[in-house]
PDB file of N, CA and C in Angstrom:
ATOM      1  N   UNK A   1       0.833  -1.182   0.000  1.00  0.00           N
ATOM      2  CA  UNK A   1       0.000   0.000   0.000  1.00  0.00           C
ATOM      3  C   UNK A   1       0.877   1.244   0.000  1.00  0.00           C
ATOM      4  N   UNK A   2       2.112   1.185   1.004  1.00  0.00           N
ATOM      5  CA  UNK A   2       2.607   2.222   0.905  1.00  0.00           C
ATOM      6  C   UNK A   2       3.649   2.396  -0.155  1.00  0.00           C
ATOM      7  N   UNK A   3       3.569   1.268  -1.095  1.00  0.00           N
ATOM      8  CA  UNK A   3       4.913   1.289  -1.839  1.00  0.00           C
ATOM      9  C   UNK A   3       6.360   1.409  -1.342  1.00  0.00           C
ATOM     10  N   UNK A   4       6.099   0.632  -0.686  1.00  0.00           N
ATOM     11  CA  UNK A   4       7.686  -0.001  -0.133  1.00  0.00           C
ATOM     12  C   UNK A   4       7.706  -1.389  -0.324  1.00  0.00           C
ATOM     13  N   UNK A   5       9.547  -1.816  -0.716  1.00  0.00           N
ATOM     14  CA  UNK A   5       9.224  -3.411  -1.621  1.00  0.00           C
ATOM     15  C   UNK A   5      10.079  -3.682  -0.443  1.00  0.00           C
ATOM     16  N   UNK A   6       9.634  -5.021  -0.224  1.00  0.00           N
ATOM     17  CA  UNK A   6      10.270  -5.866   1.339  1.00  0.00           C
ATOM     18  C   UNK A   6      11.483  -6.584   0.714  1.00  0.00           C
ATOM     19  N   UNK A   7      12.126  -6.545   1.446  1.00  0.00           N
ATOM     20  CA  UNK A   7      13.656  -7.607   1.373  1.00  0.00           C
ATOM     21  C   UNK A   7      13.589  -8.871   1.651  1.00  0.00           C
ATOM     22  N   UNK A   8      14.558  -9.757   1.654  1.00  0.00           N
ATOM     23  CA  UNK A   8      14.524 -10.873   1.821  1.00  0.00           C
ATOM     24  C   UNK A   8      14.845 -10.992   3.259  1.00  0.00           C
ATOM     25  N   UNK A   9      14.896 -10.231   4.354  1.00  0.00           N
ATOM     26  CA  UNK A   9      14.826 -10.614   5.240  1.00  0.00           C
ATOM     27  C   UNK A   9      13.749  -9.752   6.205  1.00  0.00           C
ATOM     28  N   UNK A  10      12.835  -8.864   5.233  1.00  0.00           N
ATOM     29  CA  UNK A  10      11.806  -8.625   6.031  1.00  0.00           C
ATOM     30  C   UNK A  10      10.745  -9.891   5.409  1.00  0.00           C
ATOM     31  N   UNK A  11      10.944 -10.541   4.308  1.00  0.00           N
ATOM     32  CA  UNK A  11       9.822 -11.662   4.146  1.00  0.00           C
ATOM     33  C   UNK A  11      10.487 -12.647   5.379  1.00  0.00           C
ATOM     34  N   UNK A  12      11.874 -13.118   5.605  1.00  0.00           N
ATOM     35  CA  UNK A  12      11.871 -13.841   6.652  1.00  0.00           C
ATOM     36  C   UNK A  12      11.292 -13.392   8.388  1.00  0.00           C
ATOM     37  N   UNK A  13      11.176 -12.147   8.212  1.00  0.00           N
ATOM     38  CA  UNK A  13      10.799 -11.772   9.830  1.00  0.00           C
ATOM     39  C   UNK A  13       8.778 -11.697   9.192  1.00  0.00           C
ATOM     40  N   UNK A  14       8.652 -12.108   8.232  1.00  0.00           N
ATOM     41  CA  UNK A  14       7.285 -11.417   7.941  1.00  0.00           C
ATOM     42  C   UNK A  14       6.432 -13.502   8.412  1.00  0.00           C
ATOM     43  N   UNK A  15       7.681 -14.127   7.948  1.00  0.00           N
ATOM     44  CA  UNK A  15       7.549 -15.889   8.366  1.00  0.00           C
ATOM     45  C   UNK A  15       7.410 -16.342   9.409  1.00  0.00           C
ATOM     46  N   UNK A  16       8.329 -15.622  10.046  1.00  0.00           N
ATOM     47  CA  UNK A  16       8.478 -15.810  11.655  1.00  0.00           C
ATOM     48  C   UNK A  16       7.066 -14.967  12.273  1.00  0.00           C
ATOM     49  N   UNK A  17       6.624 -13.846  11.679  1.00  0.00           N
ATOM     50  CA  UNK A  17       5.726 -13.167  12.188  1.00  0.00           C
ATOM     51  C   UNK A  17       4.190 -14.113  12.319  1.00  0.00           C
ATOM     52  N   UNK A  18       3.812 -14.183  10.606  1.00  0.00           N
ATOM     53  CA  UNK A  18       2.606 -14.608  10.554  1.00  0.00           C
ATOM     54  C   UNK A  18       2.124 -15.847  11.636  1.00  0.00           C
ATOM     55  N   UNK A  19       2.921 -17.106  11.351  1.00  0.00           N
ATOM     56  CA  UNK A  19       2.319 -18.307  11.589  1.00  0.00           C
ATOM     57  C   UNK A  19       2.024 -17.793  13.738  1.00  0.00           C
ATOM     58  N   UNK A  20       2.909 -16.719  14.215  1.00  0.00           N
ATOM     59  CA  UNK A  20       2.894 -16.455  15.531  1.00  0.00           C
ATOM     60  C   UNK A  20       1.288 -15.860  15.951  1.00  0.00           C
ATOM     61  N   UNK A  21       1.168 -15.015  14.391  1.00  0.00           N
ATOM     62  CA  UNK A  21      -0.589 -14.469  14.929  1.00  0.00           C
ATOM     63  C   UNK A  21      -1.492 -15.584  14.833  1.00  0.00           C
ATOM     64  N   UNK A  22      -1.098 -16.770  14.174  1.00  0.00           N
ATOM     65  CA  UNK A  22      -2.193 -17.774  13.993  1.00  0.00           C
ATOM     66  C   UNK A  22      -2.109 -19.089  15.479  1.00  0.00           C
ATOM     67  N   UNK A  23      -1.135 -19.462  15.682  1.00  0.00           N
ATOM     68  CA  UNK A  23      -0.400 -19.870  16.815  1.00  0.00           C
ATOM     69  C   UNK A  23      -0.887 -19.733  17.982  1.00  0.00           C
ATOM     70  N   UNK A  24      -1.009 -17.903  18.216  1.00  0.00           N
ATOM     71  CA  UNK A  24      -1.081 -17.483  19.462  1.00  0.00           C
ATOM     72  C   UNK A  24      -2.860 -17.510  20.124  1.00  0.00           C
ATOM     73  N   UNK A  25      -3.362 -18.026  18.970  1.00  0.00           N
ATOM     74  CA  UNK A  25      -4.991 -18.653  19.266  1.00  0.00           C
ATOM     75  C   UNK A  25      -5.160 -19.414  20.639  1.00  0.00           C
ATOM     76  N   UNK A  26      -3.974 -20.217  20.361  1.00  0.00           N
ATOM     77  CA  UNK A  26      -3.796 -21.921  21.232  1.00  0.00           C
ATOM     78  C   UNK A  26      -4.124 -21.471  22.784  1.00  0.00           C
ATOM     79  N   UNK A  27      -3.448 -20.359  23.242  1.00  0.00           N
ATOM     80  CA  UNK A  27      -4.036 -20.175  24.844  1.00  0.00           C
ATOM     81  C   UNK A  27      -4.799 -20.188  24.744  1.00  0.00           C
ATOM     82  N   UNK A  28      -6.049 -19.224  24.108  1.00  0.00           N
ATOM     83  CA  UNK A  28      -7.409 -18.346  23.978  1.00  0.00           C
ATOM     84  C   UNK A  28      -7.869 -20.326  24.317  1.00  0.00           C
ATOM     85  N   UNK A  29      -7.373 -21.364  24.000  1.00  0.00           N
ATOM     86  CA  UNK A  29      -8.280 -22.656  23.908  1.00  0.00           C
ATOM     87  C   UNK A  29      -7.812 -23.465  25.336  1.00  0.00           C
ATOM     88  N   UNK A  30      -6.468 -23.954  25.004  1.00  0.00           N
ATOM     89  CA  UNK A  30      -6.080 -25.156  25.690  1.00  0.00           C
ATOM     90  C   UNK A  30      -5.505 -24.305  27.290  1.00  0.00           C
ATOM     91  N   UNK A  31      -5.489 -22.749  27.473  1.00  0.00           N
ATOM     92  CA  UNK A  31      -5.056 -22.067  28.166  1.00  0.00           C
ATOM     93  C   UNK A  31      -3.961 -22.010  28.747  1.00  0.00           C
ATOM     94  N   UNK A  32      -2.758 -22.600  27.998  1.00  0.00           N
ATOM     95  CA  UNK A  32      -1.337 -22.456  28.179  1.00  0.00           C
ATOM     96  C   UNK A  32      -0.688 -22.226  27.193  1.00  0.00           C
ATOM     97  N   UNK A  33      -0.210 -21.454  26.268  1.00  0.00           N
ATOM     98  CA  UNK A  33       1.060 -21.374  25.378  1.00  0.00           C
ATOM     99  C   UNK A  33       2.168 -22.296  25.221  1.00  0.00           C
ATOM    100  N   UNK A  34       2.534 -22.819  24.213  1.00  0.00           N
ATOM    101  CA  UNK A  34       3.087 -24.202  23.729  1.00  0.00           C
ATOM    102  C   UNK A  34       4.755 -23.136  23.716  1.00  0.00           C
ATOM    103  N   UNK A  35       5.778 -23.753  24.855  1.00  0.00           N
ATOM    104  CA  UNK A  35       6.905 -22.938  24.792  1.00  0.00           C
ATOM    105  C   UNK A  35       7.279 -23.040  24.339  1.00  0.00           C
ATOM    106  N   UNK A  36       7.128 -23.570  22.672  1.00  0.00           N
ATOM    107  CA  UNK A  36       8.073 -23.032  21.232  1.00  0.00           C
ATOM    108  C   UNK A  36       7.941 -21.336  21.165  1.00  0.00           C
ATOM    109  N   UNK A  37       6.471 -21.067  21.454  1.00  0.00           N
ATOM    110  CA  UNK A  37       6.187 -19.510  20.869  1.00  0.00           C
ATOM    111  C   UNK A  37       7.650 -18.779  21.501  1.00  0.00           C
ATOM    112  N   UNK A  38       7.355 -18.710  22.803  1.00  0.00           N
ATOM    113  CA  UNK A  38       8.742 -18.026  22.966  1.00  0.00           C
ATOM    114  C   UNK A  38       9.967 -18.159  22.644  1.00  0.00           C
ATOM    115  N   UNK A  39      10.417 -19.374  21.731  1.00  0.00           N
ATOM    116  CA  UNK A  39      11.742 -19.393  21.002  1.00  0.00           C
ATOM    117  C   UNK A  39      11.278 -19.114  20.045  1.00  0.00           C
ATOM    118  N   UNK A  40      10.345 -19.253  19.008  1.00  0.00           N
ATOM    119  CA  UNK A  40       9.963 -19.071  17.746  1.00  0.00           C
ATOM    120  C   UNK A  40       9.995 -17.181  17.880  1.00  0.00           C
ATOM    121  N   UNK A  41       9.596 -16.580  18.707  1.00  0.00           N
ATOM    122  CA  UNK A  41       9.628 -15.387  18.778  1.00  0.00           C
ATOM    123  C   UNK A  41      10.655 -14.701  18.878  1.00  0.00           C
ATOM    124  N   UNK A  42      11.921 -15.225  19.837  1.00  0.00           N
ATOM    125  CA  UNK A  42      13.042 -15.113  19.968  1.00  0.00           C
ATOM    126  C   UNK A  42      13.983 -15.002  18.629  1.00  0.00           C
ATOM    127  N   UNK A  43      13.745 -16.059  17.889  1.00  0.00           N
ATOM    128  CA  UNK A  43      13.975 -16.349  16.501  1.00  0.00           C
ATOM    129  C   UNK A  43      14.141 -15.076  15.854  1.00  0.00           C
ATOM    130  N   UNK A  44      12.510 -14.980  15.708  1.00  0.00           N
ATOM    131  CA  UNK A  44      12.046 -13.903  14.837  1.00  0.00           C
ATOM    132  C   UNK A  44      13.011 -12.233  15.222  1.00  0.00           C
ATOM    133  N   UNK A  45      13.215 -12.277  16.366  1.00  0.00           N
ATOM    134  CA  UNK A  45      13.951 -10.902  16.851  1.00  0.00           C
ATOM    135  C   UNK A  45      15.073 -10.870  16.671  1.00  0.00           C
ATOM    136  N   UNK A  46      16.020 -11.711  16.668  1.00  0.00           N
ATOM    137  CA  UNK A  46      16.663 -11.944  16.141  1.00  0.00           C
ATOM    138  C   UNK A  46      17.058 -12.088  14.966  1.00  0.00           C
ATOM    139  N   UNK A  47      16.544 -12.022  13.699  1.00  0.00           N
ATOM    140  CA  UNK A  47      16.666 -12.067  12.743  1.00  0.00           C
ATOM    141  C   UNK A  47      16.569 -10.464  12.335  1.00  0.00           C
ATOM    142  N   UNK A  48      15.063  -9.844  13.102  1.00  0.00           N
ATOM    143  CA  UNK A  48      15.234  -8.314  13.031  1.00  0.00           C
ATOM    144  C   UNK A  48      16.183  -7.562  14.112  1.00  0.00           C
ATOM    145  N   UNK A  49      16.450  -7.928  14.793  1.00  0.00           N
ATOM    146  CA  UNK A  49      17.942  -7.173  15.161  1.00  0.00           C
ATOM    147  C   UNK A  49      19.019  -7.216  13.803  1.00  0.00           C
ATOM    148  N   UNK A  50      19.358  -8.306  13.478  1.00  0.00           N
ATOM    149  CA  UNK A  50      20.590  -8.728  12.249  1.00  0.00           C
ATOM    150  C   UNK A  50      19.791  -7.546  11.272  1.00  0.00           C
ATOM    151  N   UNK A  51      18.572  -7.541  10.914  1.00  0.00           N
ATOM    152  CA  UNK A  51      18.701  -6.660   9.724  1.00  0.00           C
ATOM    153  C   UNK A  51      18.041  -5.146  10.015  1.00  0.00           C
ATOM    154  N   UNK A  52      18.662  -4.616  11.487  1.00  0.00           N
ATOM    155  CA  UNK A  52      18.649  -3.243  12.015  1.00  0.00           C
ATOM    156  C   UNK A  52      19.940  -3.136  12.203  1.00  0.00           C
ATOM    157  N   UNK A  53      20.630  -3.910  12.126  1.00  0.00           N
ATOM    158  CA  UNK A  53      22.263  -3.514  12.246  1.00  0.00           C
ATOM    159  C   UNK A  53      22.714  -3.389  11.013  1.00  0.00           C
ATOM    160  N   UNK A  54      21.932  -3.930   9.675  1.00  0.00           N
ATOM    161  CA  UNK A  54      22.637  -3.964   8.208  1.00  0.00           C
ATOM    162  C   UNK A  54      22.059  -2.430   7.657  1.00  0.00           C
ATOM    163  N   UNK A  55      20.666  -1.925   8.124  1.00  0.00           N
ATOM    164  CA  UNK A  55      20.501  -0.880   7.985  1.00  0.00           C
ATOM    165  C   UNK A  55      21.305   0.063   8.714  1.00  0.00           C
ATOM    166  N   UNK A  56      21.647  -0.217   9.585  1.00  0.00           N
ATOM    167  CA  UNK A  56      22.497   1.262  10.300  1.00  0.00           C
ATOM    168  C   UNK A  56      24.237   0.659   9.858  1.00  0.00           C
ATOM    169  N   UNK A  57      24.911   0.091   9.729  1.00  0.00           N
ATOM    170  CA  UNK A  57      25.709  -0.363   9.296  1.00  0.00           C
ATOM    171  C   UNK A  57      25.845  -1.246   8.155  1.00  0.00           C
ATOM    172  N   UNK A  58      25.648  -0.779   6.899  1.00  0.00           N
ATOM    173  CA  UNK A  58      25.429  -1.324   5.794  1.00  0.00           C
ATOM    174  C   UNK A  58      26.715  -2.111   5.129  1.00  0.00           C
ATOM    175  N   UNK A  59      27.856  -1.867   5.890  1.00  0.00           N
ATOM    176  CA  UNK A  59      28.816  -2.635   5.537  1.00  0.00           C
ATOM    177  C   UNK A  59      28.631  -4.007   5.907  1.00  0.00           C
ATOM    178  N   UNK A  60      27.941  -4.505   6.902  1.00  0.00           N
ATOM    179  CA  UNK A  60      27.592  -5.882   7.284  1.00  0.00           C
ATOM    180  C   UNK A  60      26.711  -6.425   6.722  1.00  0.00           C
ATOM    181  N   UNK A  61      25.722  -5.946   5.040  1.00  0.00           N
ATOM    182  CA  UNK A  61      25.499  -6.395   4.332  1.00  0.00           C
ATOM    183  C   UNK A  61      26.408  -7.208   3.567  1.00  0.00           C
ATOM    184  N   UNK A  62      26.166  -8.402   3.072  1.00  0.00           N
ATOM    185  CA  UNK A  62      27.235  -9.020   2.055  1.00  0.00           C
ATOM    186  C   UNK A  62      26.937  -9.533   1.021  1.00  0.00           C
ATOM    187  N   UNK A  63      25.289  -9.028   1.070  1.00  0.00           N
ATOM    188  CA  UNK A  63      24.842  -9.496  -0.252  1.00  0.00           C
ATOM    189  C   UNK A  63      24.217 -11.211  -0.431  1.00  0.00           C
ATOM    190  N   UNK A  64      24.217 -11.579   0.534  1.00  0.00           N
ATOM    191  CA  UNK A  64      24.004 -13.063   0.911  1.00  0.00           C
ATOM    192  C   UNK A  64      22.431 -13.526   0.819  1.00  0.00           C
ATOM    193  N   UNK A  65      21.556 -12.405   1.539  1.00  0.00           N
ATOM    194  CA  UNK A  65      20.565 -12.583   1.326  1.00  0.00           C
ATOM    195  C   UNK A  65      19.558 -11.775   0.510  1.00  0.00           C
ATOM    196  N   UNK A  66      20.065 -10.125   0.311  1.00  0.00           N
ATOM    197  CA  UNK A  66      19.367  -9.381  -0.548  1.00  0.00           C
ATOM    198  C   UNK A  66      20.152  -8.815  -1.650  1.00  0.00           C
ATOM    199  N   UNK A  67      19.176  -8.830  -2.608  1.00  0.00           N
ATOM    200  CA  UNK A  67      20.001  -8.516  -4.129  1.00  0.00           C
ATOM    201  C   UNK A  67      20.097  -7.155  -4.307  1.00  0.00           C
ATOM    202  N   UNK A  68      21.180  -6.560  -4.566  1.00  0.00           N
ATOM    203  CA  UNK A  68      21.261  -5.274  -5.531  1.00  0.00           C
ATOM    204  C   UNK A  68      19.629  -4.434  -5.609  1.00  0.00           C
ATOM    205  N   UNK A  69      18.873  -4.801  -6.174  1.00  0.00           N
ATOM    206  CA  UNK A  69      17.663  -4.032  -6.642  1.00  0.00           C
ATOM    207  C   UNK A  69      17.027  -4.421  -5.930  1.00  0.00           C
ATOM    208  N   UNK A  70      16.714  -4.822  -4.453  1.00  0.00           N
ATOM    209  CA  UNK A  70      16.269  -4.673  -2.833  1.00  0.00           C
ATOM    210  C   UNK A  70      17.078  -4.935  -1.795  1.00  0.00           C
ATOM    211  N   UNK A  71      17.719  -4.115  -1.665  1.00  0.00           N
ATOM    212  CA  UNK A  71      19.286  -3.969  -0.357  1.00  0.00           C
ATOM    213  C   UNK A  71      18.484  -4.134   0.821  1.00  0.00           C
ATOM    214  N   UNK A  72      18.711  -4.649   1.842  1.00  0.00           N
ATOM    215  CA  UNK A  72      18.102  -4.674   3.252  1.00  0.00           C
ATOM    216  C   UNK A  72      19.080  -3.748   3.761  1.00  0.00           C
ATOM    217  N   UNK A  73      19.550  -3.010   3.288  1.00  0.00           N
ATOM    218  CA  UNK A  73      20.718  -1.311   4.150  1.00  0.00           C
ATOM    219  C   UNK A  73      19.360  -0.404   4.199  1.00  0.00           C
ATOM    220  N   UNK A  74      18.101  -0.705   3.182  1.00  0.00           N
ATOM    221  CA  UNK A  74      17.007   0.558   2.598  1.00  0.00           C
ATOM    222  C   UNK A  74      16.429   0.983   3.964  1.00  0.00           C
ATOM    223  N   UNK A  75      16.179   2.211   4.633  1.00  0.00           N
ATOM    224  CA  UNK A  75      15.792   2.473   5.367  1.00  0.00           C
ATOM    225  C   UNK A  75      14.566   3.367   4.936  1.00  0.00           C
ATOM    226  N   UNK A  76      12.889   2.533   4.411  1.00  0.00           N
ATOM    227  CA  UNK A  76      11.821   3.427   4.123  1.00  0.00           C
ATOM    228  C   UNK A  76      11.196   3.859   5.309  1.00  0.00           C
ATOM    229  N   UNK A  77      11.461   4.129   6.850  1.00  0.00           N
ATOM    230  CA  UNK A  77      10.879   4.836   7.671  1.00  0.00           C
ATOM    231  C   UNK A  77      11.985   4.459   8.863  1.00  0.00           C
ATOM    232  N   UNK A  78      11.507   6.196   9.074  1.00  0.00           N
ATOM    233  CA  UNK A  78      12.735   6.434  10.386  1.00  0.00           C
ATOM    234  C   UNK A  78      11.937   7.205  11.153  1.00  0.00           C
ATOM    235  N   UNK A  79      11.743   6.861  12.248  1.00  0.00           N
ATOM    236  CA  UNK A  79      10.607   8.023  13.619  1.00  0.00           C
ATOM    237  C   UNK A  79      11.585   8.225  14.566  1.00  0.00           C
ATOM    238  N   UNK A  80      11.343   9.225  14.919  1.00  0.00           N
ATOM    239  CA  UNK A  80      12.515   9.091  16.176  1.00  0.00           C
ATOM    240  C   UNK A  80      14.155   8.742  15.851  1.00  0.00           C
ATOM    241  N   UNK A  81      14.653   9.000  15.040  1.00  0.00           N
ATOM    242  CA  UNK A  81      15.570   8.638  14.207  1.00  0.00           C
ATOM    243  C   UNK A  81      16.563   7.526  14.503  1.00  0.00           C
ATOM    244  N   UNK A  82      15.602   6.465  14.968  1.00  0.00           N
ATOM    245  CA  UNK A  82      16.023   5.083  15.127  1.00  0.00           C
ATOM    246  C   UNK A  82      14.854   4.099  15.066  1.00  0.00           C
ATOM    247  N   UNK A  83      13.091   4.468  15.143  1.00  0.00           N
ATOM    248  CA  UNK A  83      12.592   3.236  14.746  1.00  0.00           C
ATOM    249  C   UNK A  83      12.618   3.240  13.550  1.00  0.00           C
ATOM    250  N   UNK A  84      13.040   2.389  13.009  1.00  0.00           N
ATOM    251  CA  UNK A  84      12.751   1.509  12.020  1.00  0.00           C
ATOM    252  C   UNK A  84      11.726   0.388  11.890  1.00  0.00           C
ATOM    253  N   UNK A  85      11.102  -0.044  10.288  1.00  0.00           N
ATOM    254  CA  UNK A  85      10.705  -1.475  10.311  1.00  0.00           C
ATOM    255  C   UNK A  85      11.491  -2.603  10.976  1.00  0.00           C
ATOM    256  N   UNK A  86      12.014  -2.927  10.922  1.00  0.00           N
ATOM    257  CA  UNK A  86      12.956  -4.177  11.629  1.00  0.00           C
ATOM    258  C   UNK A  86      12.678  -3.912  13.005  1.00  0.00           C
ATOM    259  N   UNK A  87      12.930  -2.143  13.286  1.00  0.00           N
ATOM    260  CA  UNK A  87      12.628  -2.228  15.137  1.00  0.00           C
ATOM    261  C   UNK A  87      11.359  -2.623  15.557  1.00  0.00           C
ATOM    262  N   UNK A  88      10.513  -2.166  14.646  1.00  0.00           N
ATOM    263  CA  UNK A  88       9.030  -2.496  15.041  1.00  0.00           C
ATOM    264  C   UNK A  88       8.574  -4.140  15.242  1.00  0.00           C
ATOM    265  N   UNK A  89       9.387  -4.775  14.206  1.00  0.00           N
ATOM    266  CA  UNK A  89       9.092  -6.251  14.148  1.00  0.00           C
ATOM    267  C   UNK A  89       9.786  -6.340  15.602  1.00  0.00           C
ATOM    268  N   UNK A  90      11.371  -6.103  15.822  1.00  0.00           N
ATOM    269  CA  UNK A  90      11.900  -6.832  16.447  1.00  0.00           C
ATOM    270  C   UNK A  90      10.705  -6.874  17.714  1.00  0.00           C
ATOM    271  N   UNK A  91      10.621  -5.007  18.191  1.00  0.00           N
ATOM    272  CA  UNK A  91       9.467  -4.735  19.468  1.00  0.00           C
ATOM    273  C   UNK A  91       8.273  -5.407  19.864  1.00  0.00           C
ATOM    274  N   UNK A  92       7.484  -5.986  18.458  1.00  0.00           N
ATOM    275  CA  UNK A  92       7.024  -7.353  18.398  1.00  0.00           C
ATOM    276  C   UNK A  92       6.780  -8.638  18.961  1.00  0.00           C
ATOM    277  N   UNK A  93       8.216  -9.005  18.291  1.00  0.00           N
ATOM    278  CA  UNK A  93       9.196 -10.280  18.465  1.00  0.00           C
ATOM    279  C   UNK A  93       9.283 -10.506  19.957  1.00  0.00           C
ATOM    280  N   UNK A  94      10.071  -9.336  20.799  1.00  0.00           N
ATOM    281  CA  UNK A  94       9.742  -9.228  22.499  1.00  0.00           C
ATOM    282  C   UNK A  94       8.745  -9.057  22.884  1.00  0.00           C
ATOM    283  N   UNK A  95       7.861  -8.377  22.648  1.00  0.00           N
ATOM    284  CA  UNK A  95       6.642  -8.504  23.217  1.00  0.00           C
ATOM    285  C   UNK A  95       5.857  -9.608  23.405  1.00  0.00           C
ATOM    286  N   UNK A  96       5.534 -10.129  22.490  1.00  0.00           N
ATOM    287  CA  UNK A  96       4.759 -11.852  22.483  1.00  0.00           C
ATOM    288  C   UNK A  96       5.876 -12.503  23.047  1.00  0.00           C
ATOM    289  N   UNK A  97       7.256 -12.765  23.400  1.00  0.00           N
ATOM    290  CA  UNK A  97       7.882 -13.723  23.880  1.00  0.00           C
ATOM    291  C   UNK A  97       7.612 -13.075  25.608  1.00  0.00           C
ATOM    292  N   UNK A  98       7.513 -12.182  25.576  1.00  0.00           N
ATOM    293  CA  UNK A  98       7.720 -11.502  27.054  1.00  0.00           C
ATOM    294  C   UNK A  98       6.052 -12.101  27.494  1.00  0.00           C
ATOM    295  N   UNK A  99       5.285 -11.579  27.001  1.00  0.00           N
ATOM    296  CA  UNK A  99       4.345 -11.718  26.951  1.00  0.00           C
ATOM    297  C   UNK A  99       3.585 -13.143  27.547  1.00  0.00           C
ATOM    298  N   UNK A 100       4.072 -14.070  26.285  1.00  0.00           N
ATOM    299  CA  UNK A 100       3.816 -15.290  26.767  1.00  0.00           C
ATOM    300  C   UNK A 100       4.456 -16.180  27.829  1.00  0.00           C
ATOM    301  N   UNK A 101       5.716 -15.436  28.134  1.00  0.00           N
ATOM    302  CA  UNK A 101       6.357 -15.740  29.114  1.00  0.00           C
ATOM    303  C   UNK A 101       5.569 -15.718  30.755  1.00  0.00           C
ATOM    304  N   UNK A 102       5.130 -14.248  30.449  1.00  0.00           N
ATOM    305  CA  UNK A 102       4.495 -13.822  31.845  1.00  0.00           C
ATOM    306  C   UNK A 102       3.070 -14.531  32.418  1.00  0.00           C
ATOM    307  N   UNK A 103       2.119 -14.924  30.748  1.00  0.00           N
ATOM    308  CA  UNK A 103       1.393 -15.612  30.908  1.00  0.00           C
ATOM    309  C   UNK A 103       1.365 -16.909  31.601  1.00  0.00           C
ATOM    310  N   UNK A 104       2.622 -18.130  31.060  1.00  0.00           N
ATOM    311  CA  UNK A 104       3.125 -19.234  31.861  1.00  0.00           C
ATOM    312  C   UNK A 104       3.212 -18.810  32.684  1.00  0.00           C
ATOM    313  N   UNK A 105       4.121 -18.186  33.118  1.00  0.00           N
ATOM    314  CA  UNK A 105       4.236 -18.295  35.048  1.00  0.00           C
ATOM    315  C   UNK A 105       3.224 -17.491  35.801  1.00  0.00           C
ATOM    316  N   UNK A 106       2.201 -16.666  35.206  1.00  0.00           N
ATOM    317  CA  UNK A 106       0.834 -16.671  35.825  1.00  0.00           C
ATOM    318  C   UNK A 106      -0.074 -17.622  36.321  1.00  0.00           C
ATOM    319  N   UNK A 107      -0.144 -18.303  34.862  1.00  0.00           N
ATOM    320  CA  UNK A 107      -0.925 -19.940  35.226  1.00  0.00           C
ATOM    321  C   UNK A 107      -0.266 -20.564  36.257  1.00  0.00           C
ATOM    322  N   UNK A 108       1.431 -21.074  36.231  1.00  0.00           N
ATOM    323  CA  UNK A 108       2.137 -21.258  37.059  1.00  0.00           C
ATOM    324  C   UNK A 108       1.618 -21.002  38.403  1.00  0.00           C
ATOM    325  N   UNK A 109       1.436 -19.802  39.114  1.00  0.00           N
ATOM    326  CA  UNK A 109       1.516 -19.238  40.181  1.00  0.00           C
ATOM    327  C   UNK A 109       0.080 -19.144  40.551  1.00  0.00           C
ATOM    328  N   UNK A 110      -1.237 -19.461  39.582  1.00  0.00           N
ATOM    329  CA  UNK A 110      -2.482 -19.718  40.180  1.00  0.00           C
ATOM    330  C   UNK A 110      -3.011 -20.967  40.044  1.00  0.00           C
ATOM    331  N   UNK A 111      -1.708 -22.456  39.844  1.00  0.00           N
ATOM    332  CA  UNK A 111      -1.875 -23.546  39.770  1.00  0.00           C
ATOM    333  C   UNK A 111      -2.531 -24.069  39.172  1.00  0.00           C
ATOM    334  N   UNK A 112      -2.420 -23.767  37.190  1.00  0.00           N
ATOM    335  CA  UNK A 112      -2.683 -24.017  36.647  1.00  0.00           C
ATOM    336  C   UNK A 112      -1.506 -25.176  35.719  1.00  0.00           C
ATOM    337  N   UNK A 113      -1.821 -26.184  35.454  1.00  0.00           N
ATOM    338  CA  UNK A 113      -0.692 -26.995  35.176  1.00  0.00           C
ATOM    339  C   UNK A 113       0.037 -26.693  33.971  1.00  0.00           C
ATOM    340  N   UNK A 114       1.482 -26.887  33.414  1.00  0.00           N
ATOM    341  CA  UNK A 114       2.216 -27.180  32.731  1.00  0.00           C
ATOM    342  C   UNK A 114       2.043 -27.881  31.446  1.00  0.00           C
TER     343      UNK A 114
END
């Protein structure tokens, strides 16, 4: 919509993203979170950290994963003159891991089982 073309490693944080909104159903049912989410999320932030450091340091691009005619160095939004897309995913990425974290050891602590 806004005409910005994604890189090859915002489609990988966009991988890690989706299947997490479909995923994160599973409490709303069985009322515990399956503790992959929080490595799968971990994952995902990780991957957008790596490509917030290629944007602010574009020398640690190597060309490995994005081509010439979509550089992951492209920085189409800057607020605060450090969020970025990648920060937003990464902010994300922690949030649902934090998130679901706090949830387990809620259940945890009102003896709800494992």
């Amino acid at each position: 919509v806004a005409g910005f073309f994604p890189c090859s490693l915002c489609w990988v944080q966009r991988g890690f993203m989706y299947p997490l909104a479909l995923v994160l159903a599973v409490p709303a049912v069985r009322r515990r979170p399956p503790r992959a989410l929080i490595w799968w999320a971990l994952a995902g932030a990780a991957v957008a950290v790596y490509h917030y450091g290629i944007e602010h340091l574009p020398a640690l691009d190597d060309g490995a994963f994005c081509p010439a005619s979509i550089p992951c160095s492209t920085i189409w939004v800057n607020e605060f003159g450090f969020v970025t897309i990648p920060f937003m995913a990464m902010s994300g990425f922690l949030a649902i891991a934090a998130l679901v974290q706090v949830h387990r050891r809620w259940n945890r602590a009102h003896g709800e089982s494992q």
